[in-house]
C-alpha atoms as a PDB file:
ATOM      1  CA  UNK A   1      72.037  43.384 -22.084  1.00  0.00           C
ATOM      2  CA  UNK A   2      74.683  41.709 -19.599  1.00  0.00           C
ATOM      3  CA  UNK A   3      72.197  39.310 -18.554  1.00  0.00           C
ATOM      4  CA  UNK A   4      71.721  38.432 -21.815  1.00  0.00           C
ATOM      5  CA  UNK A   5      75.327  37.650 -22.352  1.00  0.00           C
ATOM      6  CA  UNK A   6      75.964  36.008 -19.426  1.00  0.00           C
ATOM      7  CA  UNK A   7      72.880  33.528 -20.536  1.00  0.00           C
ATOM      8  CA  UNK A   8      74.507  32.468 -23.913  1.00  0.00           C
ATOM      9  CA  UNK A   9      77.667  31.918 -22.291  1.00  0.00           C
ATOM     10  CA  UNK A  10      76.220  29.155 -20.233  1.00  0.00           C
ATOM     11  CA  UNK A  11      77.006  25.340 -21.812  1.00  0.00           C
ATOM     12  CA  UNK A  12      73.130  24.685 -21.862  1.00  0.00           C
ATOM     13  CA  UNK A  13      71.867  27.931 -23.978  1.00  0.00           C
ATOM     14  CA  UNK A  14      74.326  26.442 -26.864  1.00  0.00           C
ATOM     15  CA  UNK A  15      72.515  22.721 -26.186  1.00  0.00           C
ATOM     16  CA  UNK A  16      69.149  24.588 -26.136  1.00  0.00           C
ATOM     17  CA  UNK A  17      69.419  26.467 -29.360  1.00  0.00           C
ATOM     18  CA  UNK A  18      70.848  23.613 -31.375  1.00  0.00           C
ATOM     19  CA  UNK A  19      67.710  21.524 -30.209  1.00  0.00           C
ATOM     20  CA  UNK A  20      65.481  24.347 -31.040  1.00  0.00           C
ATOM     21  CA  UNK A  21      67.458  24.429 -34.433  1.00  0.00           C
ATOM     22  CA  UNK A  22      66.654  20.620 -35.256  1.00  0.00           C
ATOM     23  CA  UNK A  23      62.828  20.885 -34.172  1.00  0.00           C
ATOM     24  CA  UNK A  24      62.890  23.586 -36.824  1.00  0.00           C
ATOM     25  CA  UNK A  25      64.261  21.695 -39.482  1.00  0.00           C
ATOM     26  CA  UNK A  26      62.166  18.726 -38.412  1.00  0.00           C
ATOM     27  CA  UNK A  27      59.141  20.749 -38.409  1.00  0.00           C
ATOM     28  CA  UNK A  28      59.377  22.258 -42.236  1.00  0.00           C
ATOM     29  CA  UNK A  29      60.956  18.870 -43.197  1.00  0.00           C
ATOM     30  CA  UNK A  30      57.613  17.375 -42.028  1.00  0.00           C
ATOM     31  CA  UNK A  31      55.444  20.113 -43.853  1.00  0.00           C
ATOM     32  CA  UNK A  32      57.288  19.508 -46.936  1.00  0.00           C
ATOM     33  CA  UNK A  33      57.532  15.542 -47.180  1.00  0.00           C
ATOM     34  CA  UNK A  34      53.655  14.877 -45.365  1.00  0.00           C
ATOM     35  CA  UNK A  35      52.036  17.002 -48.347  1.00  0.00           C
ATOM     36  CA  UNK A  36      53.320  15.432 -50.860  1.00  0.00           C
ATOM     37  CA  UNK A  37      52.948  11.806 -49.282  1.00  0.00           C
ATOM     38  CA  UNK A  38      49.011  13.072 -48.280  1.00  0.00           C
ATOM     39  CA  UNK A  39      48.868  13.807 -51.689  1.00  0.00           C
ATOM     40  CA  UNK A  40      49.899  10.571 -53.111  1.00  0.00           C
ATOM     41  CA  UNK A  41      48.686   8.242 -50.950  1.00  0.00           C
ATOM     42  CA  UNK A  42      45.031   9.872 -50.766  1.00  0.00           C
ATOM     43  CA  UNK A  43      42.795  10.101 -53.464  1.00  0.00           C
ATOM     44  CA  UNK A  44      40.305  13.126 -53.504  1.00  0.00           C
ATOM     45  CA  UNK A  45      36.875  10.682 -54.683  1.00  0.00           C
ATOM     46  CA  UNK A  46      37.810   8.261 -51.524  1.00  0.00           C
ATOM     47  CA  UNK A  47      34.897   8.249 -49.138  1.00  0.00           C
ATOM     48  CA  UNK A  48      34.472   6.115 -45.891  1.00  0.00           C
ATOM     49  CA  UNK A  49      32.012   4.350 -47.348  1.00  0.00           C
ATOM     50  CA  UNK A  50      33.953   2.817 -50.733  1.00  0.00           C
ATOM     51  CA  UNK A  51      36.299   1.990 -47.819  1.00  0.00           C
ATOM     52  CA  UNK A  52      33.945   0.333 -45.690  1.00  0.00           C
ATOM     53  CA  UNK A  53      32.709  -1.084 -48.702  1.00  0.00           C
ATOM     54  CA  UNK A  54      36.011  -2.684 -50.053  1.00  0.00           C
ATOM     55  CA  UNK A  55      37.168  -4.023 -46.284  1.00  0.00           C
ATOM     56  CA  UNK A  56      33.975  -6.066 -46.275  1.00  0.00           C
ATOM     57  CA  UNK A  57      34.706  -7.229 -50.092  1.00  0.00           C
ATOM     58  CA  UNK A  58      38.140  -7.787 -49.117  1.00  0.00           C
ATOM     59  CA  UNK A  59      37.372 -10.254 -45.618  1.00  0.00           C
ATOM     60  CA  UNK A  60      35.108 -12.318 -48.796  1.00  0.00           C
ATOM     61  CA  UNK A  61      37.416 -12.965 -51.226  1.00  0.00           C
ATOM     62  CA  UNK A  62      41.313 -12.216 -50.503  1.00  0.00           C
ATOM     63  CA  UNK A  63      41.400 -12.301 -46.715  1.00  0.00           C
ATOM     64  CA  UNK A  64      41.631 -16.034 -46.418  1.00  0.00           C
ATOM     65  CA  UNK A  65      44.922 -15.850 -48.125  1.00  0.00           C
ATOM     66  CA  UNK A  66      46.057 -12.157 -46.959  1.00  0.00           C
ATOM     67  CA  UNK A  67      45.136 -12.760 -43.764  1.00  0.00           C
ATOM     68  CA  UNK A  68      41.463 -10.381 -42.354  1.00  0.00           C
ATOM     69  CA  UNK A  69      43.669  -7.067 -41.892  1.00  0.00           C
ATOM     70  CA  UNK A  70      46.053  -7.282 -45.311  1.00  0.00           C
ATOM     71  CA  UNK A  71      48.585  -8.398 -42.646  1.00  0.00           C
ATOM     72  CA  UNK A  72      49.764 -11.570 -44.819  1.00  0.00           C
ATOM     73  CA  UNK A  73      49.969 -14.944 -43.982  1.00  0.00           C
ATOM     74  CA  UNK A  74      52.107 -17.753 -45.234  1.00  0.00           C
ATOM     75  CA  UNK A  75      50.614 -18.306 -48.168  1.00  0.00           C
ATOM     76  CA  UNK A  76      50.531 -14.349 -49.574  1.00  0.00           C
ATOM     77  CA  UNK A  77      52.277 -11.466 -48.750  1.00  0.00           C
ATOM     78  CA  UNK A  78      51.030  -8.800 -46.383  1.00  0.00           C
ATOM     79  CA  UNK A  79      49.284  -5.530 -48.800  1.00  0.00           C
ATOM     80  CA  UNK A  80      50.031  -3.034 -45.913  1.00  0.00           C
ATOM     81  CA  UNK A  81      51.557  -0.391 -48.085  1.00  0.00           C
ATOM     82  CA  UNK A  82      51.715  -1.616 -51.867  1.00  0.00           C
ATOM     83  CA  UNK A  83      49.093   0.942 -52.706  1.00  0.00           C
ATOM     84  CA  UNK A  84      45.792   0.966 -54.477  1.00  0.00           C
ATOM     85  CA  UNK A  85      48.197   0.750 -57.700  1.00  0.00           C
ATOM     86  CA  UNK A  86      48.884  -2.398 -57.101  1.00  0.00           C
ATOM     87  CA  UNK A  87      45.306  -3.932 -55.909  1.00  0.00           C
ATOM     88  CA  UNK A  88      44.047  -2.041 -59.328  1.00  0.00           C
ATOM     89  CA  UNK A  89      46.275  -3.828 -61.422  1.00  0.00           C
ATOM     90  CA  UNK A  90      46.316  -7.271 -60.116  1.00  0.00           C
ATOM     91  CA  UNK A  91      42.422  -7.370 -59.846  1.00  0.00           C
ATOM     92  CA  UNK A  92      42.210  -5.815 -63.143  1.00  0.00           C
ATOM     93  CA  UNK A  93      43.963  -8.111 -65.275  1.00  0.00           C
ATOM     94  CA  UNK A  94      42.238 -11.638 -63.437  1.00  0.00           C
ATOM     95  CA  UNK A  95      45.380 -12.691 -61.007  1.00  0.00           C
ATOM     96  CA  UNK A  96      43.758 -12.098 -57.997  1.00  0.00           C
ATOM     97  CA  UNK A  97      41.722 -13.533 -56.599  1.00  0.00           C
ATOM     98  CA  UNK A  98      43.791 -16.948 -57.522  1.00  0.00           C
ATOM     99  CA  UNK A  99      41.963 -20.009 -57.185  1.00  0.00           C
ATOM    100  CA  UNK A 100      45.961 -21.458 -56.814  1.00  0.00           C
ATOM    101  CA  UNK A 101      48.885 -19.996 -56.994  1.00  0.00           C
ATOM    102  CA  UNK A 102      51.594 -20.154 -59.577  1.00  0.00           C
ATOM    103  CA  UNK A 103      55.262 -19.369 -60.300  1.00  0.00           C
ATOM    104  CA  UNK A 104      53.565 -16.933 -63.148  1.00  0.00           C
ATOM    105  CA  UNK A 105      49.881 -15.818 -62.079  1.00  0.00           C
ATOM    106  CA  UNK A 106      48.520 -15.540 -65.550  1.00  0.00           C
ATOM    107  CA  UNK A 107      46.034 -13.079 -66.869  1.00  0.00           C
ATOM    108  CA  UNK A 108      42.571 -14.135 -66.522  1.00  0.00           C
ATOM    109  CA  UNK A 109      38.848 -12.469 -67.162  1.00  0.00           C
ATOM    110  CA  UNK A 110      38.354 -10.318 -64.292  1.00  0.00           C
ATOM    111  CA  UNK A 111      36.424 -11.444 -61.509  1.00  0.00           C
ATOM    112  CA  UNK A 112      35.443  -8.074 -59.360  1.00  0.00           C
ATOM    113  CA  UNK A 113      33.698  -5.290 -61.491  1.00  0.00           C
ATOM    114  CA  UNK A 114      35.425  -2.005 -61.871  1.00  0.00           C
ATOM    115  CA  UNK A 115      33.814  -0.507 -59.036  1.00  0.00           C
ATOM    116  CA  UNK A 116      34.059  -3.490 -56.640  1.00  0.00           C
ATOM    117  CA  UNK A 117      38.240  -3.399 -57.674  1.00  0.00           C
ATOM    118  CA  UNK A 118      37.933   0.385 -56.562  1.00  0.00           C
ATOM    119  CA  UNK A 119      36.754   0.053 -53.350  1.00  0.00           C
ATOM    120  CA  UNK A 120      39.116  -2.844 -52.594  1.00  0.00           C
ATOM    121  CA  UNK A 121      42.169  -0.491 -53.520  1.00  0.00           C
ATOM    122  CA  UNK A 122      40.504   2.067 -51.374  1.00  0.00           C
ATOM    123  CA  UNK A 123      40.820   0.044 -48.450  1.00  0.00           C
ATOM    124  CA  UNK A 124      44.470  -1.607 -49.179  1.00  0.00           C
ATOM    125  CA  UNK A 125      45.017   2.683 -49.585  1.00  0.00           C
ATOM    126  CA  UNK A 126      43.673   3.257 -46.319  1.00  0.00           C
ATOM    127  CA  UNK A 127      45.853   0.864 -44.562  1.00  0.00           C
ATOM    128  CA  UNK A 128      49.100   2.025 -45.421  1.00  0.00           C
ATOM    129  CA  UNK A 129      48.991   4.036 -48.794  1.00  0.00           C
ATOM    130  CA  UNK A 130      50.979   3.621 -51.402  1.00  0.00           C
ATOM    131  CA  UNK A 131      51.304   4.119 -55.019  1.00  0.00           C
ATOM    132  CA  UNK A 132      47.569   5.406 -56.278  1.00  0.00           C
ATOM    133  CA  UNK A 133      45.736   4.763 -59.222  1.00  0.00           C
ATOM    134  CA  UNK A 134      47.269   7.403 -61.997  1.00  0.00           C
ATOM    135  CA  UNK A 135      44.972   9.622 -63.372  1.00  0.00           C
ATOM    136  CA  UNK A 136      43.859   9.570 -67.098  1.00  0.00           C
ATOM    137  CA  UNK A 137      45.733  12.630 -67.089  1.00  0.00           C
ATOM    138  CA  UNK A 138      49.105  10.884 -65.722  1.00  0.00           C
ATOM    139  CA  UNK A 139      48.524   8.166 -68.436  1.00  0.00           C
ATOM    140  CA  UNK A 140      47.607  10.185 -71.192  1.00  0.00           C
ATOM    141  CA  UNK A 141      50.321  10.174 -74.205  1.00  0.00           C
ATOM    142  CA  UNK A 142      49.662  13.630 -76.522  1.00  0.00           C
ATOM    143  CA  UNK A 143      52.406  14.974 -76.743  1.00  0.00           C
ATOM    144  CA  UNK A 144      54.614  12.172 -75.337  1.00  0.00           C
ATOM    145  CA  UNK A 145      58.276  11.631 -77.101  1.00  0.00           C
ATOM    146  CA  UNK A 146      58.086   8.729 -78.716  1.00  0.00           C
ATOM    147  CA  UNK A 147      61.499   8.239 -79.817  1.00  0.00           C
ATOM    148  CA  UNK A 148      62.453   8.273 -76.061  1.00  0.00           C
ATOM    149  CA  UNK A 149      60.175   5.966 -74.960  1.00  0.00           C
ATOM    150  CA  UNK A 150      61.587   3.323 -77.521  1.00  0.00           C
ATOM    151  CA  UNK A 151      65.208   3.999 -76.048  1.00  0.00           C
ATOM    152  CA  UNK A 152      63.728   3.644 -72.194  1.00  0.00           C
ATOM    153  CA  UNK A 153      62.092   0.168 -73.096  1.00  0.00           C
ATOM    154  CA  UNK A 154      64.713  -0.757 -74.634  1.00  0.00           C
ATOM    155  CA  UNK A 155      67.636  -0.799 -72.164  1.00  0.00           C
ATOM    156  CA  UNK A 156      64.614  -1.293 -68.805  1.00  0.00           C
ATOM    157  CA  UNK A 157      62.182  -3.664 -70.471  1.00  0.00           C
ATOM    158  CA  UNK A 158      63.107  -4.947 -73.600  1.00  0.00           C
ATOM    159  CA  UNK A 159      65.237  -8.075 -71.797  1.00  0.00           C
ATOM    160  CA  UNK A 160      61.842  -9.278 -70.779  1.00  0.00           C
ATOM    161  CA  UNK A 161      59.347  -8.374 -73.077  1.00  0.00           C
ATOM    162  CA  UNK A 162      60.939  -8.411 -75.907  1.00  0.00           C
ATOM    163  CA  UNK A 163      61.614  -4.879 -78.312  1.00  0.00           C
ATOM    164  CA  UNK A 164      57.748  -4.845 -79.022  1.00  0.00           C
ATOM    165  CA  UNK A 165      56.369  -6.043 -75.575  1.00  0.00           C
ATOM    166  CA  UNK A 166      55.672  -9.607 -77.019  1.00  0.00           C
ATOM    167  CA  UNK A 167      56.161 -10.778 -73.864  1.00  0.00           C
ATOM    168  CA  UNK A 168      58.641 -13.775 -74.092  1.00  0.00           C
ATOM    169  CA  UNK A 169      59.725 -16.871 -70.695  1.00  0.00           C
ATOM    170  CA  UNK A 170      61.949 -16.145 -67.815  1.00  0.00           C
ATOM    171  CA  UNK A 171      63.293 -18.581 -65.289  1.00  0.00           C
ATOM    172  CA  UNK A 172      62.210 -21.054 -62.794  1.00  0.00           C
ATOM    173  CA  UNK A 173      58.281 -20.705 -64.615  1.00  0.00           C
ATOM    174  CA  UNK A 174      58.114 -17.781 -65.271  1.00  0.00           C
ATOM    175  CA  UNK A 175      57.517 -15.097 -68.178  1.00  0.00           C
ATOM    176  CA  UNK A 176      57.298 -11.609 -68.888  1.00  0.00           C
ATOM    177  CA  UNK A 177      53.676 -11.350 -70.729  1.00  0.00           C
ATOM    178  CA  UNK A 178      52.556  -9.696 -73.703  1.00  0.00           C
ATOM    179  CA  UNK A 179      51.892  -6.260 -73.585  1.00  0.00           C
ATOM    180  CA  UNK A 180      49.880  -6.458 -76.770  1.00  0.00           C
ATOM    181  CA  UNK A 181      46.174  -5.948 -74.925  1.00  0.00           C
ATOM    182  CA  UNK A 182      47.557  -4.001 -71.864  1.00  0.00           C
ATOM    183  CA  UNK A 183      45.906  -0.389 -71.146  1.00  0.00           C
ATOM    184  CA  UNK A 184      48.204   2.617 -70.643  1.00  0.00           C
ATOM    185  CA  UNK A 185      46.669   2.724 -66.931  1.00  0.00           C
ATOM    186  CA  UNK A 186      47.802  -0.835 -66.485  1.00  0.00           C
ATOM    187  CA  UNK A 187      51.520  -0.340 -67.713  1.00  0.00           C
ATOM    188  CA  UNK A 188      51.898   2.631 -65.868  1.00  0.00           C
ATOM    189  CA  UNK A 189      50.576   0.802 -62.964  1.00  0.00           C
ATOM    190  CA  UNK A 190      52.810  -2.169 -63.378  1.00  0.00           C
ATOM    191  CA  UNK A 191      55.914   0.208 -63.976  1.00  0.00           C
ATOM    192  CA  UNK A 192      54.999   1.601 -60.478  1.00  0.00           C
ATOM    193  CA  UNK A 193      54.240  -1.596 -58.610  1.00  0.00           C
ATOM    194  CA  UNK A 194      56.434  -4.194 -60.410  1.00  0.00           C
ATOM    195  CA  UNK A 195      53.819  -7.461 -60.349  1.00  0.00           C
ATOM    196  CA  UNK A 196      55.490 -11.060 -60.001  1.00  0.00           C
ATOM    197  CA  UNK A 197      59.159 -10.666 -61.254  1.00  0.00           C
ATOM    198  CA  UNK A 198      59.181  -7.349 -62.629  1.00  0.00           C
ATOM    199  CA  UNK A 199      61.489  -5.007 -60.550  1.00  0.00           C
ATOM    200  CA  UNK A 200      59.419  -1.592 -59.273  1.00  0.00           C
ATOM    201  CA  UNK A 201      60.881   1.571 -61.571  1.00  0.00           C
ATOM    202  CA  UNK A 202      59.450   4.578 -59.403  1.00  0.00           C
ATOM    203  CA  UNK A 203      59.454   7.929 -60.195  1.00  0.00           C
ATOM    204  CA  UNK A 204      62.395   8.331 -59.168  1.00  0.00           C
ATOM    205  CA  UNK A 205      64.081   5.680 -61.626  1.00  0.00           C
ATOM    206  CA  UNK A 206      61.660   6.832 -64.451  1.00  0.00           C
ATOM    207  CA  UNK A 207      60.122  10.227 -64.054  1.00  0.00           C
ATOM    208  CA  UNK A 208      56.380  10.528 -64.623  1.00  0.00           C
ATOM    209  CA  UNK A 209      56.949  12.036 -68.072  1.00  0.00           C
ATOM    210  CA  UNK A 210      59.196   9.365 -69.026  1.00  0.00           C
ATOM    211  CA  UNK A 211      56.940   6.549 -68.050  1.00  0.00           C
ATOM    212  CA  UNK A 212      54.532   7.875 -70.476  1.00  0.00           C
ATOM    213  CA  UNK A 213      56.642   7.900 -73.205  1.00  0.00           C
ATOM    214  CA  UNK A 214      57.522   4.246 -72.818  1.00  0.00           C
ATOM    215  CA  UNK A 215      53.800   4.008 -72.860  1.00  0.00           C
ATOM    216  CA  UNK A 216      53.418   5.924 -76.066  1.00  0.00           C
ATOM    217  CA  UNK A 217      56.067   3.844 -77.724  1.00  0.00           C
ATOM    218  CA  UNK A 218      54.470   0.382 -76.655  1.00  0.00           C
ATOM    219  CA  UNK A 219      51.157   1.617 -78.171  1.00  0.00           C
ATOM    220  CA  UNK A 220      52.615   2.967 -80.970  1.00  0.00           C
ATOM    221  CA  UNK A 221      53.938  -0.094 -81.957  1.00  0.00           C
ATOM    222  CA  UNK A 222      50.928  -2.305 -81.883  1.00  0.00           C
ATOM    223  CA  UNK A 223      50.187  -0.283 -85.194  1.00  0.00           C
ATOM    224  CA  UNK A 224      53.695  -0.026 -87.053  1.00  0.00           C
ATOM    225  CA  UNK A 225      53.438  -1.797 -90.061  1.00  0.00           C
ATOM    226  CA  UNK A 226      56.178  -4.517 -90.828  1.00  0.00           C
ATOM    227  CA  UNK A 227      58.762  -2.923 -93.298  1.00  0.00           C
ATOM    228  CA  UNK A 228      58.516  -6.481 -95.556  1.00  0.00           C
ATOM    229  CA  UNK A 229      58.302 -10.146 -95.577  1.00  0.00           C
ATOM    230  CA  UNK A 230      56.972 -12.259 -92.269  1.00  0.00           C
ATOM    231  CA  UNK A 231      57.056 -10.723 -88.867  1.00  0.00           C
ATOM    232  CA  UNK A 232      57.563 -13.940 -87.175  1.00  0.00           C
ATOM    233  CA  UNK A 233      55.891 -11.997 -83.629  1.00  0.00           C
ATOM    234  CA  UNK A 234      58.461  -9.054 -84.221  1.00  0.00           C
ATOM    235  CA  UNK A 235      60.792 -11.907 -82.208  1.00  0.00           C
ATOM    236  CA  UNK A 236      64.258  -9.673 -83.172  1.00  0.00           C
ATOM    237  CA  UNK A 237      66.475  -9.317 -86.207  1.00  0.00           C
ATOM    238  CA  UNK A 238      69.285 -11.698 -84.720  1.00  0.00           C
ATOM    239  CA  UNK A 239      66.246 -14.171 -84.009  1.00  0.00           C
ATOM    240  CA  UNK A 240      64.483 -13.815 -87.294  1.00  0.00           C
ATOM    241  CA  UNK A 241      67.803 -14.651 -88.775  1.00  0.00           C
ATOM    242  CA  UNK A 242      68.262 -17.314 -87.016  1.00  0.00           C
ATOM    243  CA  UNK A 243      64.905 -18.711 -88.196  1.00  0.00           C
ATOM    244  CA  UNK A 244      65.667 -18.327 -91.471  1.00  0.00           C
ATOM    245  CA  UNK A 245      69.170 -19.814 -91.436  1.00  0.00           C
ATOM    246  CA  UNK A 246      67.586 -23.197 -89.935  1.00  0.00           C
ATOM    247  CA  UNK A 247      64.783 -23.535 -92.439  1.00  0.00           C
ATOM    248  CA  UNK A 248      67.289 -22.843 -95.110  1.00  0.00           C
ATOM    249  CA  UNK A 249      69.174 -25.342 -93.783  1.00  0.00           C
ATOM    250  CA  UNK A 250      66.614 -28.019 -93.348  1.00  0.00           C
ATOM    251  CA  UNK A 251      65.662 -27.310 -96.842  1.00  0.00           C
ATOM    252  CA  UNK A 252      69.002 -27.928 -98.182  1.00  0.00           C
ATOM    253  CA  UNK A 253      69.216 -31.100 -95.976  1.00  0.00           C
ATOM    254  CA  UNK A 254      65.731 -32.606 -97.819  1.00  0.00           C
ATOM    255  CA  UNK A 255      67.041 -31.711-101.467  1.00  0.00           C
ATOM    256  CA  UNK A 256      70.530 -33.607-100.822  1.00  0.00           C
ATOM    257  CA  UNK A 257      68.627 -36.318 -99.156  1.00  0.00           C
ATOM    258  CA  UNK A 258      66.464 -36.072-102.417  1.00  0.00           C
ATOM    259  CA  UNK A 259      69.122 -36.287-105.013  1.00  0.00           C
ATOM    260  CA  UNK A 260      70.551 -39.328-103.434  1.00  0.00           C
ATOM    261  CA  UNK A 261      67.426 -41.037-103.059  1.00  0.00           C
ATOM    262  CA  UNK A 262      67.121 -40.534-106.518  1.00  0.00           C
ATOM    263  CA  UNK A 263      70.483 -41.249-107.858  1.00  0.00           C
ATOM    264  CA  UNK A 264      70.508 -44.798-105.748  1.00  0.00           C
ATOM    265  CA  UNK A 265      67.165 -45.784-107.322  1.00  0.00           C
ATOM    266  CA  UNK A 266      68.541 -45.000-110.733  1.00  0.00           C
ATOM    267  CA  UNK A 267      71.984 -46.584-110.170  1.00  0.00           C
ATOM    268  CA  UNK A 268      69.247 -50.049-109.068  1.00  0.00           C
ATOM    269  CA  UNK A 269      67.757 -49.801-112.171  1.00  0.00           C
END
């Protein structure tokens, strides 16, 4: 056992276990951190062929913009790495492909069927992951809580889309839009992605489970009934009063404008 001793008193046995120490920790770092990235950038009905399949799609209609590879150009950003999330909910909702581009891309009919958008986000996947499409499972709202989805929209989204997800106009051309029509995969999808101005909230800054409780509050309140008199688009109590200060107002204004027009043509007479 001397030998032994007289090894780990030497200056390089201390360098050579501290090395072997941090491969170690590397090594079950990388086990932990690669499954769960395999996991979520991969998604199990992805075949080589829905990729080959989308690349060629892809070179057709969004690589003279994006550049043949997704590597960007001047005129778009590079998709290496946004995730089939994001290629799923831009082609969805008619924004891409744009004829032009805009400050605000605006929702159009969609141009690529559902299974052509697929295999496009199966090959922006492939290049550099990303978010994936959620699940019906991950979008699904039973059991959701509803009352905390209406307090997470309103302090995250609310400034934007308004309390209801009216939608309502930002700067510089731009607008947050309605959220009336949108499908739970496609607010989940934006919430993960953050299209045009909208900033990304990940899971990390809204947990899966929270996400779909913001989505169970915006559906929700498609189908609230007003508690009395006009909605006006559910624009706010401070704005609603507002609106009905001014036309009280301007009504006032016509009936004094009335009386005198009256009074002067009886004073004539």
């Amino acid at each position: 056992m001397s030998w032994i001793t007289a090894k780990r008193r030497r200056p390089v046995a201390g360098y050579a276990v501290v090395l072997l120490g941090l491969i170690l920790v590397g090594a079950i770092y990388a086990t932990i951190t690669g499954s769960g990235e395999s996991a979520a950038s991969t998604t199990p009905t992805t075949s080589s062929a829905e990729i080959a399949k989308g690349q060629q799609i892809f070179q057709q209609t969004c690589a003279t913009c994006h550049g043949l590879e997704a590597q960007g150009t001047a005129v778009a950003p590079s998709l290496i790495g946004v995730g089939a999330a994001a290629v799923d909910f831009q082609v969805s909702t008619g924004r891409m492909p744009a004829k032009a581009l805009d400050a605000e891309m605006p929702q159009a009919p969609r141009k690529l069927t559902v299974a052509q958008t697929h295999a496009v986000a199966a090959y922006i996947q492939s290049l550099g992951g990303g978010p994936p499409i959620p699940t019906p499972a991950e979008v699904s709202t039973s059991g959701a809580d509803v009352a905390l989805g209406q307090e997470l929209f309103t302090a995250d989204c609310a400034q934007c889309h308004n309390f209801d997800g009216a939608g309502g106009a930002l700067t510089e051309g731009k607008y947050a839009p309605a959220l009336t029509n949108a499908t739970p995969t496609l607010i989940y999808e934006a919430m993960l992605t953050g299209p045009e101005a909208m900033p990304v909230f990940n899971d990390t800054t809204i947990t899966p489970n929270e996400k779909r409780a913001i989505i169970a509050y915006v559906t929700e309140s498609r189908t609230t009934p007003n508690p009395g008199g006009f909605s006006l688009g559910r624009v706010g109590p401070v704005t609603e009063g507002l609106f009905a200060f001014l036309g009280l107002l301007f009504f006032m204004v016509l009936v004094a404008m009335w009386i005198t027009a009256k009074h002067r043509k009886t004073t004539d007479e």
